[in-house]
Each structure stands twice: as structure tokens, then as C-alpha cells.
Protein backbone atom coordinates (compact mmCIF):
# COMPACT_ATOMS: atom_id res chain seq x y z
CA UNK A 1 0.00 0.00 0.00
CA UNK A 2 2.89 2.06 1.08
CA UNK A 3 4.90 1.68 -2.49
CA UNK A 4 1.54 2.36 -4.48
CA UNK A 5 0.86 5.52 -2.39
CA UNK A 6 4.61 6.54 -3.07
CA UNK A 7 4.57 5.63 -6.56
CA UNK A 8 1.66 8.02 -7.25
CA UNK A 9 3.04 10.56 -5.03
CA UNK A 10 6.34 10.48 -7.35
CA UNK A 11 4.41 10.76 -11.09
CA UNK A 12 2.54 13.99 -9.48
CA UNK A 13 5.45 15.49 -8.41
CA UNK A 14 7.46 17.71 -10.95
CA UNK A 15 10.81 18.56 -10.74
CA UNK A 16 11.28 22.61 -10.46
CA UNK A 17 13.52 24.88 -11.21
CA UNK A 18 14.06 28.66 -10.47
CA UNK A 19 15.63 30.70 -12.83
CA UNK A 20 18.77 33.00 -12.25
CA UNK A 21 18.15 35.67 -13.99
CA UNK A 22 13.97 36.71 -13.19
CA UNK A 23 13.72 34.24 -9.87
CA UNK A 24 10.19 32.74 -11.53
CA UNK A 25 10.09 29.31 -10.61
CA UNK A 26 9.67 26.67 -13.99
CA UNK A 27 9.16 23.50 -13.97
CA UNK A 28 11.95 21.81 -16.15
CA UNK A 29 11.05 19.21 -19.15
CA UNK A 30 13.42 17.54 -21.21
CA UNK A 31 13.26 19.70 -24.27
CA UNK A 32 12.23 22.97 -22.56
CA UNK A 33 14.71 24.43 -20.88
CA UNK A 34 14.31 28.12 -20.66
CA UNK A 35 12.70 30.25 -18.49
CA UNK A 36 9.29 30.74 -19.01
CA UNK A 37 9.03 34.46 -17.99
CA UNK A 38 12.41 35.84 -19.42
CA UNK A 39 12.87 33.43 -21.91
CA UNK A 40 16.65 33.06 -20.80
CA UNK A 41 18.52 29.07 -20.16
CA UNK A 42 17.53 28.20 -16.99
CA UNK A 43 20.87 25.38 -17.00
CA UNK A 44 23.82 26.81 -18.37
CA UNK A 45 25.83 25.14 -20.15
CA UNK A 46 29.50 24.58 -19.39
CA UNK A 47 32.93 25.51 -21.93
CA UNK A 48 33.71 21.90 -22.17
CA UNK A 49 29.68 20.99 -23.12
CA UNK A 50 29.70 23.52 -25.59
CA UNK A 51 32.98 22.83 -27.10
CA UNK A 52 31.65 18.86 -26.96
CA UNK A 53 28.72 20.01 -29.03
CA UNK A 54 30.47 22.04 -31.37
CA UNK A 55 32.86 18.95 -32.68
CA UNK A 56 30.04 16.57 -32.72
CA UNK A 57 28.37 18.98 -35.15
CA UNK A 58 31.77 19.67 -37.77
CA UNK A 59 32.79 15.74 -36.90
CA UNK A 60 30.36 14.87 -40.29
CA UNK A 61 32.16 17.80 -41.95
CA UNK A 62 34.93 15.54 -42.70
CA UNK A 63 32.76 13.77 -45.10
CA UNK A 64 32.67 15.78 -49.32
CA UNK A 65 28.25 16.35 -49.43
CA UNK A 66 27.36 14.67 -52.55
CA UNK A 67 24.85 17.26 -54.57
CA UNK A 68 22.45 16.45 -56.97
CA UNK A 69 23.93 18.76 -59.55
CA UNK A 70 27.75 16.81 -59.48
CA UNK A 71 29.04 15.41 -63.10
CA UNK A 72 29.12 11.81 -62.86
CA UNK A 73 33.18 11.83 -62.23
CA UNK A 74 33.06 14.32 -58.86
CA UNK A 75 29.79 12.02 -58.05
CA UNK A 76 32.06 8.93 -58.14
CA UNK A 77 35.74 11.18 -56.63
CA UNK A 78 33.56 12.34 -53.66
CA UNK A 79 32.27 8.09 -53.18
CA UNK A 80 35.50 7.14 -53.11
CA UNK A 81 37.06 10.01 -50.77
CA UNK A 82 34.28 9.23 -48.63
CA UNK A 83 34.77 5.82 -48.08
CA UNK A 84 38.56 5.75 -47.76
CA UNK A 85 38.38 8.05 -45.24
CA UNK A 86 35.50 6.42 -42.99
CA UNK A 87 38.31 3.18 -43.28
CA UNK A 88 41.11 5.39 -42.68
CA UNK A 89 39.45 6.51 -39.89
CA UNK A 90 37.97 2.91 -38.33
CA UNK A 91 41.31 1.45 -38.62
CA UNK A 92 42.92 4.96 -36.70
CA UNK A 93 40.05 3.93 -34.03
CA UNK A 94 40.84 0.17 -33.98
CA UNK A 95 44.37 0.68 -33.04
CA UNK A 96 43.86 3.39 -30.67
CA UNK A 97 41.31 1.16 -28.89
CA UNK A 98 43.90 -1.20 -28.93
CA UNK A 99 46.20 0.76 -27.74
CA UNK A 100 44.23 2.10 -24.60
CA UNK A 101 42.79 -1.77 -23.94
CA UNK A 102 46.01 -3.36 -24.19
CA UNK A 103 47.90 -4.94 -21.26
CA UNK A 104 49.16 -3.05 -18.42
């Protein structure tokens, strides 16, 4: 009876959070976090989180964009750059897995 009770106490209960900049209390949702009064980030986000975010978004930069207006020949230069660098760089990883797995 106990767990039920708590269990139903826990899905009603939101997790809140009060904003630094206005002091209006929000409650925080996975996708919206900014204030609801000021309209400001109610978690800010850290050097190293932004920095994180900013090479996961140029890490598929690496990679030539194939357009639908390429001649046949840059279609078929950019296919082959692509893949011999996605091998180039799964073998890089392999060995540097290796190399931080291996013994001792």
C-alpha cells in the first residue's frame, strides 16, 4: 500500500527549477529548458559541453556532401574520398582502442 501511495506521489510530483536571472520558478522538461518568464537558459551550459557540441556537429564535416547537380566523375571522386576516409578513420580507431585496452 505504502509503495503504491509513493509511486503516485512520485508521477505527481514535478521537478522545479528557479531561474537566475527573473527568480520565476519553472518547472523543467526535457526539451524545454528556458525560463518561461524571461525566456533566458535556466541550465547553463558549461565551456567543455559547448565545445563537446560544437565537434560533434563539424565531426560529419569531414565527409565531401554529394549534390544532386555533381558530373558523374566528382559524383564517383567524392564516393570514393568518402569511403577511404571512414576506413582510414575505423582502422585509426581500432588501433587506438587497442592501444588504450592493451595490457598493463
Amino acid at each position: 500500500m505504502a509503495i503504491k501511495q509513493f509511486i503516485k506521489f512520485a508521477a505527481m510530483t514535478t521537478r522545479q527549477i528557479r531561474c537566475k536571472h527573473c527568480g520565476h520558478w519553472n518547472v523543467l522538461l526535457e526539451d524545454k529548458q528556458e525560463c518561461e518568464q524571461c525566456k533566458k537558459q535556466l541550465i547553463e551550459i558549461s565551456e567543455a559541453e559547448s565545445a563537446s557540441l560544437e565537434r560533434r556537429k563539424t565531426a560529419g564535416e569531414m565527409l565531401l556532401k554529394i549534390l544532386e547537380n555533381d558530373a558523374w566523375y566528382v559524383v564517383l571522386y567524392k564516393r570514393v574520398y568518402n569511403a577511404v576516409t571512414v576506413v582510414f578513420l575505423s582502422i585509426v580507431g581500432f588501433f587506438l582502442w587497442l592501444f588504450v585496452t592493451g595490457p598493463g
